[in-house]
N, C-alpha and C. Protein backbone atom coordinates (compact mmCIF):
# COMPACT_ATOMS: atom_id res chain seq x y z
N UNK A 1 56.53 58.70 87.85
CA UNK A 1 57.40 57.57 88.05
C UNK A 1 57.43 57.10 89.50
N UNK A 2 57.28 57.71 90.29
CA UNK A 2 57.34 57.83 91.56
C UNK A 2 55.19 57.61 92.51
N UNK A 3 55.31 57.08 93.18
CA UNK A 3 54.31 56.82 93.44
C UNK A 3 53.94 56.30 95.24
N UNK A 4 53.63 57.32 95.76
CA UNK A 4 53.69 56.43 97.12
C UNK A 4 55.10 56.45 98.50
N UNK A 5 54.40 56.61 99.58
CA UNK A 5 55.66 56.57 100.55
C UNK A 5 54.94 55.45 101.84
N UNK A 6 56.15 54.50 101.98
CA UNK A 6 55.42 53.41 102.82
C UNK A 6 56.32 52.97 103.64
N UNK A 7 55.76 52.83 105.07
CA UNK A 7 56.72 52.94 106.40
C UNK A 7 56.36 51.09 106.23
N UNK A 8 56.60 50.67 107.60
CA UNK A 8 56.62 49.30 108.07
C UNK A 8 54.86 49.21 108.34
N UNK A 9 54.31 50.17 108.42
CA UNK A 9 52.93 50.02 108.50
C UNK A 9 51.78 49.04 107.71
N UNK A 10 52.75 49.09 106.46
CA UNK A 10 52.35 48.36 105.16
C UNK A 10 52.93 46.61 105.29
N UNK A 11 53.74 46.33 106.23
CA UNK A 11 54.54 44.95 106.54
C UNK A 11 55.77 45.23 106.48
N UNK A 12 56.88 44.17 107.18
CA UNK A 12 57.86 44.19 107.08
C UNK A 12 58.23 44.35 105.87
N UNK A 13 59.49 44.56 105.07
CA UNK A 13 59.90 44.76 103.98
C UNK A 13 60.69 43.50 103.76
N UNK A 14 61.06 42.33 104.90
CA UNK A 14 61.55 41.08 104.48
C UNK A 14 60.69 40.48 104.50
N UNK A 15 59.03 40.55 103.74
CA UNK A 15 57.86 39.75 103.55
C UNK A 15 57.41 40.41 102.11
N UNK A 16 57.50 39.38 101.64
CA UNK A 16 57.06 39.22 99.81
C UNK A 16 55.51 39.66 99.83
N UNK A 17 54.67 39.73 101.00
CA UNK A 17 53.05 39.96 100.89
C UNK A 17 53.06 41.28 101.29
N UNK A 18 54.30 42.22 101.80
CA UNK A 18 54.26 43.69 102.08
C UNK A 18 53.92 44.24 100.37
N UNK A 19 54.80 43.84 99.52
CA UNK A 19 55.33 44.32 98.18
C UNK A 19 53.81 44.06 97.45
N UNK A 20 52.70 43.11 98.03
CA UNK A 20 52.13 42.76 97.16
C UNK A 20 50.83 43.95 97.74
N UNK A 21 50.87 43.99 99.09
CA UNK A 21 50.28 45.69 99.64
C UNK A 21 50.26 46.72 98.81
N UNK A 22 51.54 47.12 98.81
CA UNK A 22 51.89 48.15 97.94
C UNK A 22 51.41 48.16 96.72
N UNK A 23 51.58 47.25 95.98
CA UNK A 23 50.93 47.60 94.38
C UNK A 23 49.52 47.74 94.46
N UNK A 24 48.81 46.92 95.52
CA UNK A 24 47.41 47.03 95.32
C UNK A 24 47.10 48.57 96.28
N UNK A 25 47.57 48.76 97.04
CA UNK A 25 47.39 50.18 97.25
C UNK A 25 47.48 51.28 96.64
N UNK A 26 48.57 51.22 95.67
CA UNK A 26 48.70 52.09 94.34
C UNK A 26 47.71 51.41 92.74
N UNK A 27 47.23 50.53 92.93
CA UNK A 27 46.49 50.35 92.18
C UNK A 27 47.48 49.28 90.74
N UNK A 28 48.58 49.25 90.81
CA UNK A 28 49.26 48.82 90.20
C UNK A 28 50.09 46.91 90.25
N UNK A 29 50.55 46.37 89.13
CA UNK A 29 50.75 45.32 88.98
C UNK A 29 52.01 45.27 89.71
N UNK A 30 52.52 44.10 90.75
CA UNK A 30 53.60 43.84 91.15
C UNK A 30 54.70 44.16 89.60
N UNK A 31 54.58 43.96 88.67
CA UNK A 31 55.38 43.31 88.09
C UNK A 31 55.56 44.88 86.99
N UNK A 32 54.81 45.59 87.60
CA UNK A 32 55.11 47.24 86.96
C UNK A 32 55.97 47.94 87.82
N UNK A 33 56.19 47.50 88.72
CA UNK A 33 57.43 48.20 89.95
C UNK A 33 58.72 47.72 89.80
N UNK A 34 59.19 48.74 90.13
CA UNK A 34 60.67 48.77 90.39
C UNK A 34 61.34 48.98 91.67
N UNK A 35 61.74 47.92 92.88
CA UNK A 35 61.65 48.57 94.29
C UNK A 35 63.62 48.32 94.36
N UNK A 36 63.69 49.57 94.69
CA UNK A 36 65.35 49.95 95.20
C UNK A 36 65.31 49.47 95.97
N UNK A 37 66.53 48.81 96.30
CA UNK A 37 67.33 48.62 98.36
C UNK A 37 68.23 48.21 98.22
N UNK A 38 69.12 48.52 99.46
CA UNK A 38 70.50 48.41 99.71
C UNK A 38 70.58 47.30 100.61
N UNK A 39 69.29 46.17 100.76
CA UNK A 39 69.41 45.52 101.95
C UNK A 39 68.80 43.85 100.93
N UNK A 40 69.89 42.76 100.53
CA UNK A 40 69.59 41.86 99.95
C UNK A 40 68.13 41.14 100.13
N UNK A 41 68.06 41.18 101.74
CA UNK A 41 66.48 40.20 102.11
C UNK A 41 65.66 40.65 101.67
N UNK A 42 65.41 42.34 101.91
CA UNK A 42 64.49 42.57 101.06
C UNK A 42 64.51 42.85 99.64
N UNK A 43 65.55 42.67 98.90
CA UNK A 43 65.15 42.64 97.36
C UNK A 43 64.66 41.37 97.15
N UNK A 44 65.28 40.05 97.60
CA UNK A 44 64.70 38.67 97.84
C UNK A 44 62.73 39.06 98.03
N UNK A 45 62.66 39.23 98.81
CA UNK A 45 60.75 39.29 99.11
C UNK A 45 60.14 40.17 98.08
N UNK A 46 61.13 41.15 97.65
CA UNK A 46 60.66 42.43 96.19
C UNK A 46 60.04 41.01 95.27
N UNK A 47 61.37 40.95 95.18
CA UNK A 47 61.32 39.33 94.16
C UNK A 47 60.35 38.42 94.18
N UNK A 48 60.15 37.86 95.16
CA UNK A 48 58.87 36.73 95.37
C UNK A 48 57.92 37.56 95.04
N UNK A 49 57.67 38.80 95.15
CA UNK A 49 56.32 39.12 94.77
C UNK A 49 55.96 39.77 93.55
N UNK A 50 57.58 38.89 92.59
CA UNK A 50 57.34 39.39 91.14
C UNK A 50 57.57 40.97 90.81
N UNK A 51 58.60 41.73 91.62
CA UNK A 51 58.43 43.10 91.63
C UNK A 51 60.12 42.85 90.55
N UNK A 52 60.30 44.23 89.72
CA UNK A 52 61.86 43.96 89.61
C UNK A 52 62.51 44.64 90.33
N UNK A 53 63.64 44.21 90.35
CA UNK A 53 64.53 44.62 91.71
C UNK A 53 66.19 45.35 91.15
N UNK A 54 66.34 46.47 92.13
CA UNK A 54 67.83 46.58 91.60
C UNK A 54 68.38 46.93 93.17
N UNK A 55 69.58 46.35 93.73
CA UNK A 55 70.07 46.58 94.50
C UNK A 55 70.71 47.83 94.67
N UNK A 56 71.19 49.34 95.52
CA UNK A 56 71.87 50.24 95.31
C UNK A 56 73.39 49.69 96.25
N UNK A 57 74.24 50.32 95.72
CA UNK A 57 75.31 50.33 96.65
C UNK A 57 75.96 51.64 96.78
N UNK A 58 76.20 51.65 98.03
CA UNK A 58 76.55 53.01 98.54
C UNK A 58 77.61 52.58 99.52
N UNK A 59 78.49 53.75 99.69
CA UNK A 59 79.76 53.83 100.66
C UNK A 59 79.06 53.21 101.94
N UNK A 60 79.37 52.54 102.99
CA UNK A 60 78.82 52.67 104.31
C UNK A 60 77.68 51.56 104.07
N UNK A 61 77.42 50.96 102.72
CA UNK A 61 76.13 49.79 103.26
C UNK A 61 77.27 48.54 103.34
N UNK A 62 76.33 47.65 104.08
CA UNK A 62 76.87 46.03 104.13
C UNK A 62 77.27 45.71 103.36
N UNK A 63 78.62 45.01 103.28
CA UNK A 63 79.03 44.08 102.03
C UNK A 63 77.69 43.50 101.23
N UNK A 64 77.65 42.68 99.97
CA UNK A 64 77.34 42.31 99.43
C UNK A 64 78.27 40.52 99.07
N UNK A 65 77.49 39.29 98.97
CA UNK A 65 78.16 38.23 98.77
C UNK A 65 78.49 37.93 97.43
N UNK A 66 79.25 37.32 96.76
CA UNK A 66 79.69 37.32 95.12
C UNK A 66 78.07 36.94 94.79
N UNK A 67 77.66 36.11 95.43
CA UNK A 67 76.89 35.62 94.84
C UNK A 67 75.32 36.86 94.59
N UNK A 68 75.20 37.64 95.25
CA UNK A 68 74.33 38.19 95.50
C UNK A 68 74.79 39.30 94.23
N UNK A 69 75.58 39.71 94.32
CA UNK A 69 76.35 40.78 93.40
C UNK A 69 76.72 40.34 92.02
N UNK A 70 76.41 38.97 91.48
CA UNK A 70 76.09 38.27 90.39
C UNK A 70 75.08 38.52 89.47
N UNK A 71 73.85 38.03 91.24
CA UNK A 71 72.66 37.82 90.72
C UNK A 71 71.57 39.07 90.19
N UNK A 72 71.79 40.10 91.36
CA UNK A 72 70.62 41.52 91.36
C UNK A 72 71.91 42.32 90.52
N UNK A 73 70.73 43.18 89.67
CA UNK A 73 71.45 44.39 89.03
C UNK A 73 72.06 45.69 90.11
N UNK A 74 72.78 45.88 89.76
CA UNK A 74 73.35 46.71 90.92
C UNK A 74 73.34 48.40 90.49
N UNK A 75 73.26 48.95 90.93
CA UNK A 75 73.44 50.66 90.72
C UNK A 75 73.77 51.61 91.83
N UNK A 76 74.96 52.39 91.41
CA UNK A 76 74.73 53.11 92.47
C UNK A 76 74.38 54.82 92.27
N UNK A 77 73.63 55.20 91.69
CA UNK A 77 73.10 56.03 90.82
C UNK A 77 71.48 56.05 90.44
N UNK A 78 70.93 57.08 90.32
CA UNK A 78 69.45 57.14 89.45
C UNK A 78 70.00 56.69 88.12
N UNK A 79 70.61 57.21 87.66
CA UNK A 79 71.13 57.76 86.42
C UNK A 79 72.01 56.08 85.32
N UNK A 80 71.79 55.27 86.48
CA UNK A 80 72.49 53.78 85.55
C UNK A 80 71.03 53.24 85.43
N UNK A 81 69.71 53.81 86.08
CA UNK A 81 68.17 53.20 85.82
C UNK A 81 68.38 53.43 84.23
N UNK A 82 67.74 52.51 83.66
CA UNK A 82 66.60 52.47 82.07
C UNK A 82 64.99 52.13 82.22
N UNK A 83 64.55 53.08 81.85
CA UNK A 83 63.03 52.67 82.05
C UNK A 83 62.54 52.37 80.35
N UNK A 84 61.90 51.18 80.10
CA UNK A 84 61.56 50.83 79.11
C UNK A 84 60.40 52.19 78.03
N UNK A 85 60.57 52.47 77.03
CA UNK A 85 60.24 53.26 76.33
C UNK A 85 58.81 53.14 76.47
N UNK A 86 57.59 54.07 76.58
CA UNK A 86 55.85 53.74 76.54
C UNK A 86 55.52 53.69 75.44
N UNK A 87 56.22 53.76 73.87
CA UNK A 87 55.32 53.63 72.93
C UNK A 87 54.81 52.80 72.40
């Protein structure tokens, strides 16, 4: 499930063409990922590059705007993930 560890080396993480690095480095489709963050801009660029996105929230991160907290699925847990069934 897990695949890969990637610093800023790979691009900023508020650039939609970092995310598109990553899949082709793992060999995989933007649109087969799932990229966590606690930081809206970059779920925004997750997004542009067709990745799905879930925001985490944790004690101690930045507010979140209604609107933002509308839009991205939110979790603050592994354990609220669903990964679609492989059969």
């Amino acid at each position: 499930l897990f695949d890969g560890h990637f610093d800023t080396k790979i691009g900023p993480k508020v650039e939609s063409e970092s995310y598109r690095r990553i899949a082709a480095s793992i060999g995989c489709a933007t649109n087969n990922i799932l990229f966590l963050t606690d930081v809206p801009r970059e779920a925004s660029a997750a997004e542009e590059a067709d990745t799905h996105v879930a925001v985490v929230t944790r004690p101690g991160n930045a507010g979140l705007t209604d609107d933002e907290k509308s839009y991205y699925s939110l979790i603050s847990s592994f354990t609220e993930l669903f990964l679609p069934s492989s059969t």
